[in-house]
C-alpha atoms as a PDB file:
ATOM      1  CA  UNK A   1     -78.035  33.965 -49.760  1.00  0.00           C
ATOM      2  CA  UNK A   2     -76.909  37.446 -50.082  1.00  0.00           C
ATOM      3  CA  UNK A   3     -72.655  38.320 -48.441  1.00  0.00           C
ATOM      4  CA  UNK A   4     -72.710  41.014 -46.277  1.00  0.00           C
ATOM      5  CA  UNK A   5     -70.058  42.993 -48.494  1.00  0.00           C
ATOM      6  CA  UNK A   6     -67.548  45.062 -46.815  1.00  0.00           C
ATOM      7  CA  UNK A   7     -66.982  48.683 -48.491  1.00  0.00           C
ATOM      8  CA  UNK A   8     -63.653  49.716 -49.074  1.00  0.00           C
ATOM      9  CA  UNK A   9     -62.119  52.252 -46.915  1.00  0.00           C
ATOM     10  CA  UNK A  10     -62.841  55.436 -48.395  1.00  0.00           C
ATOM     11  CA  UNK A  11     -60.114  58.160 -48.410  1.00  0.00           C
ATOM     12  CA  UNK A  12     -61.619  60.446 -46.817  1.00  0.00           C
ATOM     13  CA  UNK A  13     -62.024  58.567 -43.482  1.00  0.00           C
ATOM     14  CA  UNK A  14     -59.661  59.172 -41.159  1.00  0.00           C
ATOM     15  CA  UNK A  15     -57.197  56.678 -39.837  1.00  0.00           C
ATOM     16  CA  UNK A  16     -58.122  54.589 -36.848  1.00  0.00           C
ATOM     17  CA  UNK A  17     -56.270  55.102 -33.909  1.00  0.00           C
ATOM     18  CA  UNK A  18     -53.013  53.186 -32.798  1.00  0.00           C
ATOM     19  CA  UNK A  19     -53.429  50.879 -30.245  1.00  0.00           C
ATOM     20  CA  UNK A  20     -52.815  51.784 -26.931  1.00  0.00           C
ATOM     21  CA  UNK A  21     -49.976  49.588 -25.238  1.00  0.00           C
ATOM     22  CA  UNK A  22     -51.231  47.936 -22.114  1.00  0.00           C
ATOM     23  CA  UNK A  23     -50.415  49.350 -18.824  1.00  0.00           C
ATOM     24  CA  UNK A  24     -50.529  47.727 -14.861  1.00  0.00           C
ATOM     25  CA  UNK A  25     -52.560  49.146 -12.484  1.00  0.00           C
ATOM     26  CA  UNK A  26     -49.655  51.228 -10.694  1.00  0.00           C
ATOM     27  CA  UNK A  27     -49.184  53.613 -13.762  1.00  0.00           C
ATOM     28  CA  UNK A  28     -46.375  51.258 -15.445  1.00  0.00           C
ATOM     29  CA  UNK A  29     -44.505  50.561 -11.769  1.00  0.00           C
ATOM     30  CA  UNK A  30     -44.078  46.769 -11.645  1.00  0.00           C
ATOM     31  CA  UNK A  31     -42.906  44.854  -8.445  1.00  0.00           C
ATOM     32  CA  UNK A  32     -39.464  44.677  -9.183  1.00  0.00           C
ATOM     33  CA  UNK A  33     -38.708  48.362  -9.875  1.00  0.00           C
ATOM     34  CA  UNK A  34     -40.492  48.886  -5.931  1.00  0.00           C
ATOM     35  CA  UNK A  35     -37.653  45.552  -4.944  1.00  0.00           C
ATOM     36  CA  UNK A  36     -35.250  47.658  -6.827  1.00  0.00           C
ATOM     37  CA  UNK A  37     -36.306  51.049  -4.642  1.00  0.00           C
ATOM     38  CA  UNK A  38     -36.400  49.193  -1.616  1.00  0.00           C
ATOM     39  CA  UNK A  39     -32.889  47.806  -1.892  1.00  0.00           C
ATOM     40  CA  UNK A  40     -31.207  51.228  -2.729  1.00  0.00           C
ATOM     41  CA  UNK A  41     -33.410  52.487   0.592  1.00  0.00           C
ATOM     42  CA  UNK A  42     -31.471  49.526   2.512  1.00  0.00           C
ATOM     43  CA  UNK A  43     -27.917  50.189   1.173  1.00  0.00           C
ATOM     44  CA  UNK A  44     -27.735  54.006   1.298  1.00  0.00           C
ATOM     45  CA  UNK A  45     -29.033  53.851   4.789  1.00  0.00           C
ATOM     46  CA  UNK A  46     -26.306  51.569   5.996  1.00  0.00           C
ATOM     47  CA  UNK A  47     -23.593  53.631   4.389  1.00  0.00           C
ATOM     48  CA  UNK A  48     -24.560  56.144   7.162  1.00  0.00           C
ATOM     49  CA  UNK A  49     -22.409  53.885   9.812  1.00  0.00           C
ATOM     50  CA  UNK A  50     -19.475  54.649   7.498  1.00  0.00           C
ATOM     51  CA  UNK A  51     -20.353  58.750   7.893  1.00  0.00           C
ATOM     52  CA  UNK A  52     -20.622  58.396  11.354  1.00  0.00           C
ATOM     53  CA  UNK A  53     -17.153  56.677  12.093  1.00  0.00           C
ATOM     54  CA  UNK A  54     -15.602  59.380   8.730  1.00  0.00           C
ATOM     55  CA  UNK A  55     -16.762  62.059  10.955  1.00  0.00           C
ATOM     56  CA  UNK A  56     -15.433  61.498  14.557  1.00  0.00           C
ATOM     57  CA  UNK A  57     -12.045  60.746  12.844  1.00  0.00           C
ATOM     58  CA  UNK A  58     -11.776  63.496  10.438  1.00  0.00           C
ATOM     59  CA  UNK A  59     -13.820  66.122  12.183  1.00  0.00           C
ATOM     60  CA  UNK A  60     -11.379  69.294  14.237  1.00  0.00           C
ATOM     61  CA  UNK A  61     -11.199  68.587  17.910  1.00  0.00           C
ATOM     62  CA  UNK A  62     -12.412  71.425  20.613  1.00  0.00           C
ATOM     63  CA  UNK A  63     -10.738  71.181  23.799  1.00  0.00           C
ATOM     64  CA  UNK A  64     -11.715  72.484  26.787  1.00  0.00           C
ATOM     65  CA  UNK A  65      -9.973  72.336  30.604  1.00  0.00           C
ATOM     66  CA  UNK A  66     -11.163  73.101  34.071  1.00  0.00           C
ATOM     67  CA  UNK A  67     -10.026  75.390  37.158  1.00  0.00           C
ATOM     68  CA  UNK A  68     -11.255  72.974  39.201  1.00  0.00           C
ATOM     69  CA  UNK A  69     -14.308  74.518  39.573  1.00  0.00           C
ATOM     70  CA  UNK A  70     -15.604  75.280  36.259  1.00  0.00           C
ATOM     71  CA  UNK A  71     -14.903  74.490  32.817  1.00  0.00           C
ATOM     72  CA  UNK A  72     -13.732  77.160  29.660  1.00  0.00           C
ATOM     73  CA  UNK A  73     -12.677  76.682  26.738  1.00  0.00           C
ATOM     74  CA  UNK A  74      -8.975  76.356  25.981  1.00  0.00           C
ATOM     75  CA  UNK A  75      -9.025  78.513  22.689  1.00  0.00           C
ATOM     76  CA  UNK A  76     -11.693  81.248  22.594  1.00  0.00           C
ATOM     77  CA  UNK A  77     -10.818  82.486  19.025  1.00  0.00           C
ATOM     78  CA  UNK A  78     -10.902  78.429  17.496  1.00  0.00           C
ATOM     79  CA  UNK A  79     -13.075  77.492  14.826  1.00  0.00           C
ATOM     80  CA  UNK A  80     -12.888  73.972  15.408  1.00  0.00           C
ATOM     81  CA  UNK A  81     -17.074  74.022  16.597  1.00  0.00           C
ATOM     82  CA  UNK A  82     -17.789  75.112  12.962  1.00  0.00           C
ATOM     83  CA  UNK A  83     -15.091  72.641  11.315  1.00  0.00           C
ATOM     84  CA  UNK A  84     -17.272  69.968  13.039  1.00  0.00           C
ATOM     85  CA  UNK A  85     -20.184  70.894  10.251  1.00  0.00           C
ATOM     86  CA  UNK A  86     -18.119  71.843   7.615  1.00  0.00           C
ATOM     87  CA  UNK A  87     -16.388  68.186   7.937  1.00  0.00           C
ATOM     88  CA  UNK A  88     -20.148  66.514   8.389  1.00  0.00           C
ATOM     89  CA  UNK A  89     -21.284  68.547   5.058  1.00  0.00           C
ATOM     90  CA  UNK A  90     -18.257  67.477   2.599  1.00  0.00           C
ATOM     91  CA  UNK A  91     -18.504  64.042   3.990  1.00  0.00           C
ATOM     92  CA  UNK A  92     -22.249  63.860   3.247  1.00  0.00           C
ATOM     93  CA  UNK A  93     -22.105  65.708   0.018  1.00  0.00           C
ATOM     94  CA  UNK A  94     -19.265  62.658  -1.376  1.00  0.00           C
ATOM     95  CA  UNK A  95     -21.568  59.814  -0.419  1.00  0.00           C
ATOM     96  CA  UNK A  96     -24.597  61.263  -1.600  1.00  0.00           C
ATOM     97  CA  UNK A  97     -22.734  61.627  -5.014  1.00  0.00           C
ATOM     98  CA  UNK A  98     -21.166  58.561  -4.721  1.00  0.00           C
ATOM     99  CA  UNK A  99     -24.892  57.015  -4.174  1.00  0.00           C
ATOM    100  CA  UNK A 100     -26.266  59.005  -6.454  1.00  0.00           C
ATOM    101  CA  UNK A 101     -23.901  57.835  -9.105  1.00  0.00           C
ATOM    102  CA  UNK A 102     -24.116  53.988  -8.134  1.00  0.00           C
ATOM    103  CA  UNK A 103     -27.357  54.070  -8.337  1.00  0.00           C
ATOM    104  CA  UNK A 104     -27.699  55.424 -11.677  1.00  0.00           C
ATOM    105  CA  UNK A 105     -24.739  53.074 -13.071  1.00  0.00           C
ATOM    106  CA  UNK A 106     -26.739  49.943 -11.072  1.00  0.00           C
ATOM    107  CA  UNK A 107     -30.348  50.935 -12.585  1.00  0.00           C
ATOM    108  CA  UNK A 108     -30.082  52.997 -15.694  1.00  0.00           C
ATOM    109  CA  UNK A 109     -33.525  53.264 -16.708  1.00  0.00           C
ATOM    110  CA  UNK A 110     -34.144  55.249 -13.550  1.00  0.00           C
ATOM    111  CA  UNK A 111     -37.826  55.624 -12.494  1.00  0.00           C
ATOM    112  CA  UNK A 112     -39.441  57.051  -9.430  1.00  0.00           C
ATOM    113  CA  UNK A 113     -39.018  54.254  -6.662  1.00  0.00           C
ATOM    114  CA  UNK A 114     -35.230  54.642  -7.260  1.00  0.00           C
ATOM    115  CA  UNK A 115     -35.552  57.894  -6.382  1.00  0.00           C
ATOM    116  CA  UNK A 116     -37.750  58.199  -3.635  1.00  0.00           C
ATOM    117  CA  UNK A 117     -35.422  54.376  -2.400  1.00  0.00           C
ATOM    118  CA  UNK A 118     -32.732  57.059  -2.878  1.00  0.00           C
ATOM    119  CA  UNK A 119     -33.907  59.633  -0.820  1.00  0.00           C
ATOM    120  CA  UNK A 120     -35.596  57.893   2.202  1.00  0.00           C
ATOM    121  CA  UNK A 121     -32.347  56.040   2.579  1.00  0.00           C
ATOM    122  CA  UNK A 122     -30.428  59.061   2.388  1.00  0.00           C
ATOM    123  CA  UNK A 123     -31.891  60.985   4.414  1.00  0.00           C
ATOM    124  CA  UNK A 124     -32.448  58.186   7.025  1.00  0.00           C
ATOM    125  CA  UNK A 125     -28.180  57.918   6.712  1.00  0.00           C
ATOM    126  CA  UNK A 126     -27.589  61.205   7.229  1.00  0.00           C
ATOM    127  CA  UNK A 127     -29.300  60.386  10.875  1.00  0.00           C
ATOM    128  CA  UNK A 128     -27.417  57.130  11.354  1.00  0.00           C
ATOM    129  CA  UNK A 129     -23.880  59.152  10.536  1.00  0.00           C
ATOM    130  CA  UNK A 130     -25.077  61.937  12.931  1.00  0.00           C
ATOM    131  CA  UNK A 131     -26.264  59.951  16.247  1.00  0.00           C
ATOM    132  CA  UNK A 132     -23.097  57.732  15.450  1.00  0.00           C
ATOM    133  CA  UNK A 133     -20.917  60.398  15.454  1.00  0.00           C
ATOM    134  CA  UNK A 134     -22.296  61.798  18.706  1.00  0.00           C
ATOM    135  CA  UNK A 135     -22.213  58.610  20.486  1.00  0.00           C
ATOM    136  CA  UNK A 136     -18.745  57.617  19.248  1.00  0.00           C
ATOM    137  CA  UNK A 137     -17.148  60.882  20.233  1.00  0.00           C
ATOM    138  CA  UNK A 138     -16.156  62.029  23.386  1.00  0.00           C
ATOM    139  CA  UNK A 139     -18.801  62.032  26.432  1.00  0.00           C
ATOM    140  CA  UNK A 140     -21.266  64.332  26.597  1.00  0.00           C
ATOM    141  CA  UNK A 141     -20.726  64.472  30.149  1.00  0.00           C
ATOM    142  CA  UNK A 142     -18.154  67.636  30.897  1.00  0.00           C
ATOM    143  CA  UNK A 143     -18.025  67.657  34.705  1.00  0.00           C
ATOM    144  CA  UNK A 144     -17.258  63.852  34.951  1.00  0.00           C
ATOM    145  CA  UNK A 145     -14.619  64.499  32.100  1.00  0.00           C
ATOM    146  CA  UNK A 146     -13.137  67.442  33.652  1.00  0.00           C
ATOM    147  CA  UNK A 147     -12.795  64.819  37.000  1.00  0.00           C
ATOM    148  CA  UNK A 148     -10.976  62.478  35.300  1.00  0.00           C
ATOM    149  CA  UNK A 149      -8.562  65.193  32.751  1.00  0.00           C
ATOM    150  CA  UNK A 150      -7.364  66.781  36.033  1.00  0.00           C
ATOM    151  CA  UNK A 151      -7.779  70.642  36.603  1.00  0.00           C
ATOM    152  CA  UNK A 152      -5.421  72.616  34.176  1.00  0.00           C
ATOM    153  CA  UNK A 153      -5.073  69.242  32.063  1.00  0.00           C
ATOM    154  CA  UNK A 154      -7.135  70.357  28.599  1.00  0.00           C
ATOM    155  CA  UNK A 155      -9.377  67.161  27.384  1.00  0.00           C
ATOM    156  CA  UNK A 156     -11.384  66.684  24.103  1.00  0.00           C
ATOM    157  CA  UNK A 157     -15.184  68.457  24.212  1.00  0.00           C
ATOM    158  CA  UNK A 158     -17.950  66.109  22.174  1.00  0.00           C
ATOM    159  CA  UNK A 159     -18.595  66.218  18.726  1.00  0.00           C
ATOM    160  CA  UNK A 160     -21.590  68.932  18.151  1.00  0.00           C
ATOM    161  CA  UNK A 161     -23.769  69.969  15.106  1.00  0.00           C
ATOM    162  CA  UNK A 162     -24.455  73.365  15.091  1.00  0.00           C
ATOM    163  CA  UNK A 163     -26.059  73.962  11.743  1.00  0.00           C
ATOM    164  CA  UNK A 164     -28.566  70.769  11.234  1.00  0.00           C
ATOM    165  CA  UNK A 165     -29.210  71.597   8.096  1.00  0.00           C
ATOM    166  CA  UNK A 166     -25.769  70.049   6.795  1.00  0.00           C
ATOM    167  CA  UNK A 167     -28.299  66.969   7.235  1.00  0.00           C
ATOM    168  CA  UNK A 168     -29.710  67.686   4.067  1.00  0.00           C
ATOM    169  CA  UNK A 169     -26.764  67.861   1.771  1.00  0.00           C
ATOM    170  CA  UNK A 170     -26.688  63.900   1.539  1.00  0.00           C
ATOM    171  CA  UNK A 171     -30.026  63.499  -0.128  1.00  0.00           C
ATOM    172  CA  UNK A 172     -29.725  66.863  -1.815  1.00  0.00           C
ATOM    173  CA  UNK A 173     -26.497  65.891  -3.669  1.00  0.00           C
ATOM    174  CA  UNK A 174     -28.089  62.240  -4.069  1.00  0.00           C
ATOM    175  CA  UNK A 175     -31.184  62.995  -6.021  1.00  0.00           C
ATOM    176  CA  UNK A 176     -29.415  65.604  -7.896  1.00  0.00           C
ATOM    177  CA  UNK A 177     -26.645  63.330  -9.676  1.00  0.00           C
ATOM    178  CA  UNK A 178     -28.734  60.762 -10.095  1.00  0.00           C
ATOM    179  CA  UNK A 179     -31.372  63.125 -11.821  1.00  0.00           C
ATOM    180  CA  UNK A 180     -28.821  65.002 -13.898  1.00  0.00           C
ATOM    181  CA  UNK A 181     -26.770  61.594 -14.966  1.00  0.00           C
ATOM    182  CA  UNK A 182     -30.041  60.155 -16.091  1.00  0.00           C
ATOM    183  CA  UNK A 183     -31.279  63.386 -17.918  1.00  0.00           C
ATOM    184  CA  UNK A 184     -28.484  62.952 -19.882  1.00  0.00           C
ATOM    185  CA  UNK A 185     -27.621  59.205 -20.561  1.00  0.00           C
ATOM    186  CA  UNK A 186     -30.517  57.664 -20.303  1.00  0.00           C
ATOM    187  CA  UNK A 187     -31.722  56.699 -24.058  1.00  0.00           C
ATOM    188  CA  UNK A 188     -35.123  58.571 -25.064  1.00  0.00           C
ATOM    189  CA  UNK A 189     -38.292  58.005 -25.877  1.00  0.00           C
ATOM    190  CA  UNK A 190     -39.053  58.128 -29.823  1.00  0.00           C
ATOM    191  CA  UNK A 191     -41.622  60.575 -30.619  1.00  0.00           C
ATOM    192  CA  UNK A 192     -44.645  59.639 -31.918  1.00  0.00           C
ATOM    193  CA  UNK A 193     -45.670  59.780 -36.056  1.00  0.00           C
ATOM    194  CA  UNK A 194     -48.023  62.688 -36.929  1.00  0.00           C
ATOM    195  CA  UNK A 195     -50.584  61.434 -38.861  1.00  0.00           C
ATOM    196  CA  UNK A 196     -52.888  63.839 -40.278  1.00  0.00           C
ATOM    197  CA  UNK A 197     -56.422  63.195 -40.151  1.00  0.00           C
ATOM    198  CA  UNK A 198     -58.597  63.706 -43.265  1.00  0.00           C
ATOM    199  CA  UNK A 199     -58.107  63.459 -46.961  1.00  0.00           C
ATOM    200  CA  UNK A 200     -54.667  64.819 -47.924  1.00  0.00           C
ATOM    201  CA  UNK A 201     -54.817  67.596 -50.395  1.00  0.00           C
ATOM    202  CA  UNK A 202     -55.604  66.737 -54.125  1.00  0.00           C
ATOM    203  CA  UNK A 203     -52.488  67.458 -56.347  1.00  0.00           C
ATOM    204  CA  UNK A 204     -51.791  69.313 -58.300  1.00  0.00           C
ATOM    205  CA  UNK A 205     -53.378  68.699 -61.891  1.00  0.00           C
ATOM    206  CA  UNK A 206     -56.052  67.426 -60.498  1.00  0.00           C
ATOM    207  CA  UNK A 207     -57.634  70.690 -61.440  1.00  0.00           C
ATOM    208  CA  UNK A 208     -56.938  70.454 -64.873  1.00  0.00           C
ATOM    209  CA  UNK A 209     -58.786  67.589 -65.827  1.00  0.00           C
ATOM    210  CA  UNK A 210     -61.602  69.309 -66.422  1.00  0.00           C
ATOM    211  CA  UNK A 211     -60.395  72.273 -68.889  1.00  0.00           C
ATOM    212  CA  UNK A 212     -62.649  75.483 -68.816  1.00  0.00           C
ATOM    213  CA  UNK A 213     -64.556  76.656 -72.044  1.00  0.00           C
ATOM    214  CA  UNK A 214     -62.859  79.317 -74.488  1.00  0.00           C
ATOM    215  CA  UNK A 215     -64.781  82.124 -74.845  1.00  0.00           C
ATOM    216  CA  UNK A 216     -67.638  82.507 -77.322  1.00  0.00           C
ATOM    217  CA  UNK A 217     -66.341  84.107 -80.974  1.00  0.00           C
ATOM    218  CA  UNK A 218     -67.617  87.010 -82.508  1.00  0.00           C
END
């Protein structure tokens, strides 16, 4: 019986390919990193109660008082109203870098449920620390309050938003350091060898091996 004989690999045949490393179905996502994702979602969101109660304490009071039959401001030149957002958008910008941050130093491989875990629950804190904040202030309810103040007695308007888009700055800030810390510590992938395909070129004396003829003599 005649062995099926095997040729040699020839030179000139160009390398096979490397194997591809096997991948899940949900382009290299794996259960725990959407656990992971989900629990920042969970965390971030509660921190919102914290905004809410930061805000009514730190946030300028407006005051208002009442004739007895209507009710006007007590300072018409105060910019208390727009301290109100200024307050809400420095508090939201330090605890979305402070969540930013944690999350980054808690997962540092990143990946894109801790970011989008990051930013739902952001965003969904920044509504928590706003309705809080409204329902924790003073009432909404200005003739009752201007009953029970007394006329000429000034009492405490509720907290108000003016600008809503200071409800933004939490996940903007968020996403952002957690982006920009992991853009810059988080270790790299190597890059791939370059492997040319084809023969390499001959070398050099390989051209001389065969030496030309001299010239015929006279």
């Amino acid at each position: 019986m005649t062995e099926a004989v095997t040729p040699p690999p020839s030179p000139f045949d160009p390398p096979a390919p490397p194997p591809e490393k096997p991948r899940d179905a949900a382009g290299g996502i794996t259960p725990a990193d959407v656990r992971d994702g989900a629990g920042v979602a969970l965390v971030v969101a509660v921190a919102g109660v914290l905004l809410g109660v930061l805000w009514v304490w730190l946030a300028p009071r407006v005051q208002y008082v009442s004739n007895g039959e209507a009710v006007f401001l007590r300072d018409t030149e105060s910019e208390s109203r727009i301290g109100s957002d200024a307050t809400f958008l420095l508090l939201s910008a330090g605890f979305g870098l402070l969540s930013g941050v944690g999350t980054f130093l808690w997962r540092r491989r990143g990946g894109v449920p801790l970011v989008v875990g990051l930013t739902v629950g952001s965003c969904f804190a920044a509504l928590v620390g706003w309705r809080l904040g409204l329902w924790l202030g003073p009432t909404s309810d200005l003739p009752a309050a201007a009953l029970k103040a007394g006329k000429g007695v000034p009492f405490d308007a509720p907290l108000q938003m003016l600008a809503h888009g200071v409800l933004l700055a939490w996940p903007m800030v968020a996403v952002a350091a957690h982006l920009g810390l992991t853009a810059a510590f988080t270790p790299k992938d190597p890059e791939p060898d370059i492997e040319w395909y084809g023969a390499p070129y001959p070398p050099a004396h390989a051209h001389a091996t065969d030496p030309s003829p001299e010239p015929p003599r006279g």
